[in-house]
Protein backbone atom coordinates (compact mmCIF):
# COMPACT_ATOMS: atom_id res chain seq x y z
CA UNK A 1 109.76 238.37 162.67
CA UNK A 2 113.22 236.65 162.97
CA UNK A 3 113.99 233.27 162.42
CA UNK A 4 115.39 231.11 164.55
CA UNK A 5 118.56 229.70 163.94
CA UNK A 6 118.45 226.67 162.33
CA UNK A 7 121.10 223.67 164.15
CA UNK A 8 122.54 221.94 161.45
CA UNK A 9 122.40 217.88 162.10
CA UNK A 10 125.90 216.29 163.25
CA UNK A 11 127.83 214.39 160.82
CA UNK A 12 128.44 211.13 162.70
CA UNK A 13 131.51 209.43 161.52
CA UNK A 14 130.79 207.35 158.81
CA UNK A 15 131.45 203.01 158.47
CA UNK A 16 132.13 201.08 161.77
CA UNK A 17 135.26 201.41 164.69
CA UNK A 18 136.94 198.88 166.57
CA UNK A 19 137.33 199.34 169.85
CA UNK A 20 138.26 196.90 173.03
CA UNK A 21 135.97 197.37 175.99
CA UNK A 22 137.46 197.76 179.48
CA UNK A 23 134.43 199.05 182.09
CA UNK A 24 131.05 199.09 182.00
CA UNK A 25 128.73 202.66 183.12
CA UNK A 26 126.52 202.02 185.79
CA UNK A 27 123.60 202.07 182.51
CA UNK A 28 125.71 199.06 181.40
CA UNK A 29 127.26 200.85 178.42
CA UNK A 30 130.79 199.90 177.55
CA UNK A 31 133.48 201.76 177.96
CA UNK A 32 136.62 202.30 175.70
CA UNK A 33 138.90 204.39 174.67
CA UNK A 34 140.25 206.03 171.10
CA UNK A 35 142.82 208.85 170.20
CA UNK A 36 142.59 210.05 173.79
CA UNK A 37 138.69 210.63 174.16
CA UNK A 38 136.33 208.14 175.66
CA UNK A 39 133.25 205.76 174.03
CA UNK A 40 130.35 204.15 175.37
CA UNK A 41 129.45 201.83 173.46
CA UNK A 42 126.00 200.20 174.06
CA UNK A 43 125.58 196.85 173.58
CA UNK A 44 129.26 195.97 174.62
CA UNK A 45 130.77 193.56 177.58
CA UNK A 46 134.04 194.18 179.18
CA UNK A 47 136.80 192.49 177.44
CA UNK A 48 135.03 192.39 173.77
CA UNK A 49 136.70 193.45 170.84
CA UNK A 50 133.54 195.17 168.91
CA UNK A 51 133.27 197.20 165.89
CA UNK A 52 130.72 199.48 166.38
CA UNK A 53 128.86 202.64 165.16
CA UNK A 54 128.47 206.20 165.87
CA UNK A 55 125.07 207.58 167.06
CA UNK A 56 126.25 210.87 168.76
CA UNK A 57 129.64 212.32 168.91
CA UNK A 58 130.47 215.35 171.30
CA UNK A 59 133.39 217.10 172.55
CA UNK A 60 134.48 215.08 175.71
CA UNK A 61 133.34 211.36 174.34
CA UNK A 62 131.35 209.80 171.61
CA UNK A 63 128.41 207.36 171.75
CA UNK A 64 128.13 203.85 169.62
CA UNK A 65 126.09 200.82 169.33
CA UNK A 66 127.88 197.64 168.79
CA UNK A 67 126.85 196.01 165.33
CA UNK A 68 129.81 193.02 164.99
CA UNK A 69 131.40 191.19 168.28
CA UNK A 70 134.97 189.96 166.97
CA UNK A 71 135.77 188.64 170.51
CA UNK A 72 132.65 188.22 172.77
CA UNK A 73 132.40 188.06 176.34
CA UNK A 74 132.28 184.62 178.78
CA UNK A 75 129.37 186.41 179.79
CA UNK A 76 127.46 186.94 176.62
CA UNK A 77 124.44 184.95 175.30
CA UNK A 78 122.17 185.24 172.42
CA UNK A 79 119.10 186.82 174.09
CA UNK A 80 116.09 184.81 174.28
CA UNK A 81 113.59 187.79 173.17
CA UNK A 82 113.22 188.23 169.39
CA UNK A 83 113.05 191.55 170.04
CA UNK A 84 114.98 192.12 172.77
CA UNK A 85 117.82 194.35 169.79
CA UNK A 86 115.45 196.52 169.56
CA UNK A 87 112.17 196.76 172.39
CA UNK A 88 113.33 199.30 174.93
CA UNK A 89 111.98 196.82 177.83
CA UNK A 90 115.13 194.82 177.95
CA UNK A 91 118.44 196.18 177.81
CA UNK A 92 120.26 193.57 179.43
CA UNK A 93 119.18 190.14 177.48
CA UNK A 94 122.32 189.31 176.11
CA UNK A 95 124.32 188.73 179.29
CA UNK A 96 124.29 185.77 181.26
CA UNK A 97 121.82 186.41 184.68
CA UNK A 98 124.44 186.06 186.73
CA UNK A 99 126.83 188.23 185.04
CA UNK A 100 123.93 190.54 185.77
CA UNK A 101 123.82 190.60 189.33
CA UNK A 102 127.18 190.96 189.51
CA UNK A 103 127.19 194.15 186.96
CA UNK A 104 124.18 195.69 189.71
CA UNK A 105 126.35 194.66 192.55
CA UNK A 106 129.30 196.65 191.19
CA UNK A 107 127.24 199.59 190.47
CA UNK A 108 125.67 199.74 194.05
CA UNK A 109 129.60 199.51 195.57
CA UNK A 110 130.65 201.74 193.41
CA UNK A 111 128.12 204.47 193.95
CA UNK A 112 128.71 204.00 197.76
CA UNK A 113 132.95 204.87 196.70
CA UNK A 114 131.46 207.98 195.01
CA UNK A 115 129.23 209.79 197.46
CA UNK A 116 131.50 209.74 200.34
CA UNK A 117 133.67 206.43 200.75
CA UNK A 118 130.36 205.18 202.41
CA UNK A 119 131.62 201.84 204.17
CA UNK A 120 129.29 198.88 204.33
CA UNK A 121 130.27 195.97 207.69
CA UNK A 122 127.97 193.29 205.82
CA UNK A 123 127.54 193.39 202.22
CA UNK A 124 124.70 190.34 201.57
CA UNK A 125 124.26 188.15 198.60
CA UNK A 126 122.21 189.37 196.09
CA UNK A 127 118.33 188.86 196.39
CA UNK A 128 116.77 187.14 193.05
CA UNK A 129 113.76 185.57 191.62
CA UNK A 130 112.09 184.30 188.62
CA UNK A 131 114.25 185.97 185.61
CA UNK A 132 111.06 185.27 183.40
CA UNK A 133 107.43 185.90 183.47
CA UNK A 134 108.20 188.65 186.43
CA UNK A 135 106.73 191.41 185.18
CA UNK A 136 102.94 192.30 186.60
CA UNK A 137 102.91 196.26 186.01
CA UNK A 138 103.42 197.52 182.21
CA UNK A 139 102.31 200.26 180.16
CA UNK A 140 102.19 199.00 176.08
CA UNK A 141 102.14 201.96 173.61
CA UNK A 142 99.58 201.81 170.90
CA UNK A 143 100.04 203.36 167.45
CA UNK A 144 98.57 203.37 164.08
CA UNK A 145 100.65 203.31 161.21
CA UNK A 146 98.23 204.31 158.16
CA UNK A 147 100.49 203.82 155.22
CA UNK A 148 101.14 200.53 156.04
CA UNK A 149 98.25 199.51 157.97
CA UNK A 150 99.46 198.28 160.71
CA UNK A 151 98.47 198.55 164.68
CA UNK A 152 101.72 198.86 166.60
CA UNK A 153 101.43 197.37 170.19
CA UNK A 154 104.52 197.42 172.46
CA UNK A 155 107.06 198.89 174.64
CA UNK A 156 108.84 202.04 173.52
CA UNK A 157 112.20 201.11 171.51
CA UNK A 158 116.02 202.02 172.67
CA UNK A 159 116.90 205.45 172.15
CA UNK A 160 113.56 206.04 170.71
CA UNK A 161 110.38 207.20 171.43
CA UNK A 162 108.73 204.53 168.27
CA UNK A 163 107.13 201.50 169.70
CA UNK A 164 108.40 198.18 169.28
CA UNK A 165 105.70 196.08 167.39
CA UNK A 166 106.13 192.74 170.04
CA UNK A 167 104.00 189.54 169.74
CA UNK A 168 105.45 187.85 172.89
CA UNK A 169 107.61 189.21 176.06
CA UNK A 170 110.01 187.01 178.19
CA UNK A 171 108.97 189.29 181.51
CA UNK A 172 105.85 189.46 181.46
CA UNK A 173 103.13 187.55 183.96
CA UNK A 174 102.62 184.97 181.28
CA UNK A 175 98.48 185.96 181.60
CA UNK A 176 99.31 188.58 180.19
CA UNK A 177 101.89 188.12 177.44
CA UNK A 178 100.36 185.26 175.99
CA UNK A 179 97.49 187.19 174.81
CA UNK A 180 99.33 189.90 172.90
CA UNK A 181 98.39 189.70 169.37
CA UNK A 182 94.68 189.28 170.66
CA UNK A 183 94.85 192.60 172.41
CA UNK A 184 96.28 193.94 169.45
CA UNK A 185 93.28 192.95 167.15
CA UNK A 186 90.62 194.06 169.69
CA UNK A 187 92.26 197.48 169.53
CA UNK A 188 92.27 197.62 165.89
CA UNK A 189 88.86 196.24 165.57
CA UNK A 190 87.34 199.73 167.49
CA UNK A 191 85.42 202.38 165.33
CA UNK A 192 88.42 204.79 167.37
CA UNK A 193 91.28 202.34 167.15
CA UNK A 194 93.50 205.67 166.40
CA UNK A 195 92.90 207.22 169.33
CA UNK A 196 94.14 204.89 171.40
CA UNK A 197 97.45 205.72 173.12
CA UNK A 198 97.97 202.81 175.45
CA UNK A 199 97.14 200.34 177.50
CA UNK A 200 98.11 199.93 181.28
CA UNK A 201 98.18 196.07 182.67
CA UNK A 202 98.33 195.41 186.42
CA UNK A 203 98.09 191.91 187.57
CA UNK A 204 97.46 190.46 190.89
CA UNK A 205 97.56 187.38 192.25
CA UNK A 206 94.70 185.95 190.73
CA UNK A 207 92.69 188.84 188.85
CA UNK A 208 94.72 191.09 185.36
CA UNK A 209 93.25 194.40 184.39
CA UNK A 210 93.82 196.22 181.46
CA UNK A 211 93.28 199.72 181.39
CA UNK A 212 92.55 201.36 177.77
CA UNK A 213 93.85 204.99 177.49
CA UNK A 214 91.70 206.61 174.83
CA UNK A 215 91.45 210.27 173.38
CA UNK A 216 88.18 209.63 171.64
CA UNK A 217 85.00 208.59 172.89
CA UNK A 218 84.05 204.72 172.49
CA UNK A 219 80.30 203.95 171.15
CA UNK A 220 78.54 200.98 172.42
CA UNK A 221 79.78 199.15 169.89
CA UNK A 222 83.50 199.11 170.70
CA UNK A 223 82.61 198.85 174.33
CA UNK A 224 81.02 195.27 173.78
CA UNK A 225 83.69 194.15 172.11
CA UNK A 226 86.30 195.06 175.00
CA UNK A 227 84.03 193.45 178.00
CA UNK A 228 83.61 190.45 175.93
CA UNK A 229 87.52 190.47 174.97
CA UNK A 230 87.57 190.64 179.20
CA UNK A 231 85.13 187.81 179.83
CA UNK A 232 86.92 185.64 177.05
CA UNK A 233 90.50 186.24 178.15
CA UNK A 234 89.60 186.79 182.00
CA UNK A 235 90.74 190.26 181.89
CA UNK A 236 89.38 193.37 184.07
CA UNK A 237 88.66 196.03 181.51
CA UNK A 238 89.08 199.77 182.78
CA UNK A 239 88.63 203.01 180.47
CA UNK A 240 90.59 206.25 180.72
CA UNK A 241 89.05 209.16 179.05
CA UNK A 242 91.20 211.56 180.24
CA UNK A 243 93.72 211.68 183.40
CA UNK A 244 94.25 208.74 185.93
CA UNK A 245 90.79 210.41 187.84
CA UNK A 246 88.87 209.69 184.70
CA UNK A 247 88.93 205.52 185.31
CA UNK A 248 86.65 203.64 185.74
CA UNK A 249 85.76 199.93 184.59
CA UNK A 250 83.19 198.44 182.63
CA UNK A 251 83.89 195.12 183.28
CA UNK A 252 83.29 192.94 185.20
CA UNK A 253 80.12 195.18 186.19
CA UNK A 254 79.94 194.18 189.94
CA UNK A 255 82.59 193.82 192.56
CA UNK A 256 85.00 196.40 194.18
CA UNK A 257 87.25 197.98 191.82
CA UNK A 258 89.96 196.36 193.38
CA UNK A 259 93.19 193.59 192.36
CA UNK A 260 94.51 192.04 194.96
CA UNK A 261 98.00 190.29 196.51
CA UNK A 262 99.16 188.00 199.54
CA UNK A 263 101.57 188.30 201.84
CA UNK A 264 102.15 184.98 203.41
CA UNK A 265 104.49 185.69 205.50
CA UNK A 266 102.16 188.03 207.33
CA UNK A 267 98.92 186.44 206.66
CA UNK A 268 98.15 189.47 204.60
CA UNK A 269 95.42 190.51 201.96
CA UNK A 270 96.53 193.72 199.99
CA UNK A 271 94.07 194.94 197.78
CA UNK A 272 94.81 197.75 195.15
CA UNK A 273 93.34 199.72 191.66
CA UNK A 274 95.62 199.02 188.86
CA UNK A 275 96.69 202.35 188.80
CA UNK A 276 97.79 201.94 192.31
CA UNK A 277 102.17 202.14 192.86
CA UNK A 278 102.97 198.04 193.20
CA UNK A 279 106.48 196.36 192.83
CA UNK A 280 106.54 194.89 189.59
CA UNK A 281 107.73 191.70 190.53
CA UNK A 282 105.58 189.95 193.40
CA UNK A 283 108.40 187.13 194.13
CA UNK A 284 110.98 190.16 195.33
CA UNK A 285 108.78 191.76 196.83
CA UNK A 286 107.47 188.72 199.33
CA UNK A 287 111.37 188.04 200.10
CA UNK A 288 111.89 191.98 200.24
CA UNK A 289 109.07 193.03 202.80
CA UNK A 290 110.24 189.67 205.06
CA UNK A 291 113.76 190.85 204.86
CA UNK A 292 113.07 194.32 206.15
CA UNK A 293 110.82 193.38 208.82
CA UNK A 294 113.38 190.89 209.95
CA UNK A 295 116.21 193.66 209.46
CA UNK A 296 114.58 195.98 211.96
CA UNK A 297 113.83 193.28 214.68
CA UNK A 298 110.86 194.53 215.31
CA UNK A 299 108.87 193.76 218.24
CA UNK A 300 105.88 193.97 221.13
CA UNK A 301 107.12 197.60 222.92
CA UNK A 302 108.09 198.98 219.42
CA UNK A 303 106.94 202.64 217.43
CA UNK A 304 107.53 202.41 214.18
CA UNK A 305 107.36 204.82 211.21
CA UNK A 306 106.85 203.84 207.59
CA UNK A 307 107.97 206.60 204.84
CA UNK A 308 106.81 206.92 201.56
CA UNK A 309 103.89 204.21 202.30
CA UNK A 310 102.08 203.78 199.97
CA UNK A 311 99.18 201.33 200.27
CA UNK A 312 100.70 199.94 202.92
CA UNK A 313 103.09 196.89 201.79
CA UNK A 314 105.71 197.24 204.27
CA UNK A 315 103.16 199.02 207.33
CA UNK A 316 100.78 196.00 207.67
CA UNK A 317 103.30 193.56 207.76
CA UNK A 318 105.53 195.84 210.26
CA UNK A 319 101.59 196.09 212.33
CA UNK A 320 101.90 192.30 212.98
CA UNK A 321 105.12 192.71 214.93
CA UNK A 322 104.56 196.34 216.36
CA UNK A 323 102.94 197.92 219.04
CA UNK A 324 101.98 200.56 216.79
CA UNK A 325 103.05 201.66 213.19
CA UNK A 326 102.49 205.01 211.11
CA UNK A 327 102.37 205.11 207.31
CA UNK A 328 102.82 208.32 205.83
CA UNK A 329 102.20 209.24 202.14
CA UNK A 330 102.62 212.67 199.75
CA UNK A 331 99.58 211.38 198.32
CA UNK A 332 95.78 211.01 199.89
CA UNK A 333 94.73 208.49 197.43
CA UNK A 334 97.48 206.40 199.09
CA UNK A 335 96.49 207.37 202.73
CA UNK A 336 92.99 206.10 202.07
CA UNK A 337 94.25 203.20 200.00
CA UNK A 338 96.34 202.05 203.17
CA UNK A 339 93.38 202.80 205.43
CA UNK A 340 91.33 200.58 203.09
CA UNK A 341 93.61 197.86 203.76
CA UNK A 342 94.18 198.31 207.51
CA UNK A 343 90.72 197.23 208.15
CA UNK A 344 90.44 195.14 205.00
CA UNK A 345 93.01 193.09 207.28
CA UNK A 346 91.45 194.08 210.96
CA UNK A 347 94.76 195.47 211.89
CA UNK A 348 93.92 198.56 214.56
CA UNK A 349 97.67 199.87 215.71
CA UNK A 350 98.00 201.33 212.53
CA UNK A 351 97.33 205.02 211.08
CA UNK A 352 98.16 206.42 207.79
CA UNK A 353 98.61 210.11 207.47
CA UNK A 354 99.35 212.64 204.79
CA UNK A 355 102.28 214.92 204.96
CA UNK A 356 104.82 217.23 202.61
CA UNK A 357 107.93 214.87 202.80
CA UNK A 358 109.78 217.26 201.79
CA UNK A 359 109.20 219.48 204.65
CA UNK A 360 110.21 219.35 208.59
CA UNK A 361 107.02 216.99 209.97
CA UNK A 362 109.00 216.19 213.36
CA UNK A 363 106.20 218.39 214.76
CA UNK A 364 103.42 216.82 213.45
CA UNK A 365 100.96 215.35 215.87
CA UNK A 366 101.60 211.81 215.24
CA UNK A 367 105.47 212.21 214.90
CA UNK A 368 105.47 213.94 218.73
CA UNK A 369 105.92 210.53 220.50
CA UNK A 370 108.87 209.60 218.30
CA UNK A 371 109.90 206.08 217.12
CA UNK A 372 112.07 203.38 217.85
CA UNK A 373 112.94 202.16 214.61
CA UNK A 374 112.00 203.60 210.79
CA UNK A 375 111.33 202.07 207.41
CA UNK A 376 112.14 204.21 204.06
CA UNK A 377 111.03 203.64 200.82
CA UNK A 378 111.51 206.48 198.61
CA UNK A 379 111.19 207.76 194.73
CA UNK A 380 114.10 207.73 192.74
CA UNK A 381 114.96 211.32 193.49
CA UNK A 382 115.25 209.61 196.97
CA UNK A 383 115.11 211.60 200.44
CA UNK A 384 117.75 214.61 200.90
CA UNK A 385 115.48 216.87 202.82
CA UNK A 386 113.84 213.58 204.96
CA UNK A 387 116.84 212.28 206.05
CA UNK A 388 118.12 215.64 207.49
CA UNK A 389 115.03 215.47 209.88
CA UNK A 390 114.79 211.43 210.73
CA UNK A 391 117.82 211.77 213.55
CA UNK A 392 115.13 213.55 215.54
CA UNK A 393 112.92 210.64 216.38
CA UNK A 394 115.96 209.03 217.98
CA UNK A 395 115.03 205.85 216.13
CA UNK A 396 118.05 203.03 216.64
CA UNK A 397 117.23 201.24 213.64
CA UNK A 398 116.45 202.13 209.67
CA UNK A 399 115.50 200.26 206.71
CA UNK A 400 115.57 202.29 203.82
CA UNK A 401 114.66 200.64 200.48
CA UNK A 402 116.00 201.96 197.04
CA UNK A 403 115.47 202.18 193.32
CA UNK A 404 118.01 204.55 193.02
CA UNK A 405 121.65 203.71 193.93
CA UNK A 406 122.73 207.36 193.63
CA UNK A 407 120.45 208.74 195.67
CA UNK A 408 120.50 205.62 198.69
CA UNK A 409 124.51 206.48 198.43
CA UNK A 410 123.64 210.17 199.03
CA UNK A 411 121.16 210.16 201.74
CA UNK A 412 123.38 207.58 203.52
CA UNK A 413 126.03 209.71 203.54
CA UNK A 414 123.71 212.36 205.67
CA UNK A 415 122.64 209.43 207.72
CA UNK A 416 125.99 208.72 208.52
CA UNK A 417 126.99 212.40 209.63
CA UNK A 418 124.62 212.11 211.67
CA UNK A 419 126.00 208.97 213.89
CA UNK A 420 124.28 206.17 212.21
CA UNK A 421 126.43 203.49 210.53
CA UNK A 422 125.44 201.43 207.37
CA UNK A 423 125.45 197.94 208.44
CA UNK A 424 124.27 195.54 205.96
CA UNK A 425 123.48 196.29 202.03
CA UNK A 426 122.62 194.41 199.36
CA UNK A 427 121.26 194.27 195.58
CA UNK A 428 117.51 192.91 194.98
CA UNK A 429 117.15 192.22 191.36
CA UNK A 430 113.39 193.43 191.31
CA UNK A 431 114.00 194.14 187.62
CA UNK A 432 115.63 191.35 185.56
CA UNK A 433 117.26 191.91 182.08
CA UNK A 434 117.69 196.06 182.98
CA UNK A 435 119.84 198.05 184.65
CA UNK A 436 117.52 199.38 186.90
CA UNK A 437 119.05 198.31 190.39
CA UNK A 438 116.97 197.58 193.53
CA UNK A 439 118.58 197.67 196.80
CA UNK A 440 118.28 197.60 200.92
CA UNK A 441 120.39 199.25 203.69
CA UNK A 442 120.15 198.91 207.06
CA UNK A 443 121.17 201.49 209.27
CA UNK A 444 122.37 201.30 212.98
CA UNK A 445 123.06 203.85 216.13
């Protein structure tokens, strides 16, 4: 049998280069520029003098880390994580929080320039919250180190797939991050501590549930001591055996296996499994589902159709304004889940459906009557195929919500073609301290 060729390992320049930073990537990576061939250099602001190190070199740019700042930034801080150097949760700790909006606000502009020259009438101030303790949806890897002993417990680390070891976090709910090293010990005090991969948290407004990922079986043993780490530290306590179907919780014993959230605004009771799709941070999300409502001007005499659903955070609050409102999800669990909380909340002029968003559903029974205005929340592979069809309903107004600046700038671009016009934009910074960027459009005919 052959042997496969075997890729010898690049030799990475060795010691450290200085370099002066002029631009930032839209990942927040600085950008410079030596003997003719660009360098992103994480870790760098615009305007720094660095000296910095290789980590991959290739044949149209090289890539760095920054290890010494010889002329730092306005906008720099020391961050206020002890681990924020090296926990893959944070990559944006050391720059001042404004600094940061302005960074996502430039990326968002700049990815309308790209995909078409996209022209925005009204672009709004940014949208921010609580730049701490934000954070109510987390996965925390688990792993056993056996030569040292030690239980890892953390978020995955930059440009790594080992897990930080943390014992606090800045962004997370504070119920939850204040408990760290305890969940670490119960883990570690199981008879199958190793086969424990890790550990989901969802929190809602008043009930956290932690859901252990395990490739083992527990005995009764190690199931004791998890519902009485629960009843001690107030914690739902879910297992997973095998794949997300697999759930189910064994504490506390009675009750729905439900968290739940308000939306004031709309007098609104949204319940959920902490598996369930939520936005991470509950503060943006109140301001976000109010501005979007608000945005569409919806009222008494008004259709209105709700994409990419979910369990219905934008459709119930859109059913207090509308004559009528569908939700419609790729994904049943979510159809039920927003059915669930249509009569959770006695709200009867609105239906969730299932449907292929990816395919033509203009013909689709409950799409037949058409709507007056739309409301878009996609993935981050956004909507290319959707958008193509939406100009059918006629609608005058859309809302479409992003987590993907690329993609908004892209299927705005089709919305645009066909006779709509972008008329106010605007960064929400959903995620604090990363570059993920949030953002809201509003489209007009």
């Amino acid at each position: 049998m052959a042997r496969r060729p075997q890729h010898k390992k690049k030799k990475l320049p060795a010691g450290l280069v200085e370099l002066t930073i002029n631009a930032l990537t839209h990942d927040g990576r600085g950008v410079a520029r030596r003997e003719g061939k660009t360098q992103f250099v994480e870790g760098a602001l615009v305007g720094e003098t660095v000296r910095a190190r290789y980590t991959d070199t290739r044949s149209k740019f090289d890539e760095l880390v920054a290890e010494e700042i010889l002329v730092a930034s306005e906008d720099r801080l020391t961050p206020p994580c002890p681990h924020a150097s090296l926990c893959g949760g944070c990559s944006l700790q050391y720059i001042d929080s404004e600094a940061q909006i302005r960074f996502k606000q430039t990326v968002l502009q700049g990815q309308f320039r790209h995909f078409g020259d996209i022209t925005v009438e009204s672009f709004l101030p940014p949208m921010t919250g609580p730049s701490s303790g934000y954070r109510r949806k987390a996965r925390l890897g688990v792993r056993y180190v056996g030569k040292c002993d030690e239980m890892l417990l953390g978020f995955r680390e930059k440009r790594s797939s080992s897990i930080t070891n943390i014992n606090q976090c800045l962004v997370m709910d504070d119920r939850i991050a204040k408990h760290i090293d305890a969940l670490r010990a119960v883990i570690r005090s199981l008879s199958v501590f190793r086969a424990i991969t890790h550990v989901e948290v969802a929190a809602g407004d008043a009930e956290v549930a932690l859901v252990f990922r395990h490739m083992s079986p527990l005995n009764n043993e190690d199931i004791d001591k998890l519902i009485a780490f629960g009843d001690s530290h107030y914690f739902h306590i879910y297992l997973q055996p095998q794949d997300a179907g697999s759930t189910y919780r064994i504490h506390p014993k009675t009750g729905e296996e439900r968290l739940t959230y308000r939306l004031d605004d709309f007098d609104l009771n949204m319940k959920f499994h902490p598996l369930d799709f939520t936005q991470v941070n509950a503060d943006i999300n109140h301001q976000m589902v109010s501005r979007a409502v608000d945005w569409l001007q919806v009222n008494s005499e008004d259709r209105v159709l709700d994409l990419f659903c979910g369990l219905g955070n934008f459709t119930l609050p859109l059913a207090r304004k509308a004559r009528e409102v569908v939700g419609v999800e790729g994904t049943e669990a979510m159809v039920l889940r927003g059915r669930e909380n249509a009569e959770y909340n006695d709200l009867r002029n609105v239906k969730f459906y299932g449907a292929d968003l990816q395919a033509d559903f203009t013909q689709s029974e409950w799409a037949k009557e058409g709507f007056d205005k739309l409301l878009i929340d996609p993935p981050r592979s956004g909507a290319l195929d959707m958008v193509r069809y939406l100009p059918k309903f006629g609608a005058k107004k859309i809302v479409y919500v992003s987590c993907n600046p690329a993609t908004l700038s892209r299927d705005a671009g089709v919305l645009v073609e066909h006779g709509y016009r972008m008329v106010k934009a605007g960064v929400m910074d959903m995620f604090p301290h990363t570059t993920h960027v949030e953002s809201i459009a509003l489209f007009e005919k």
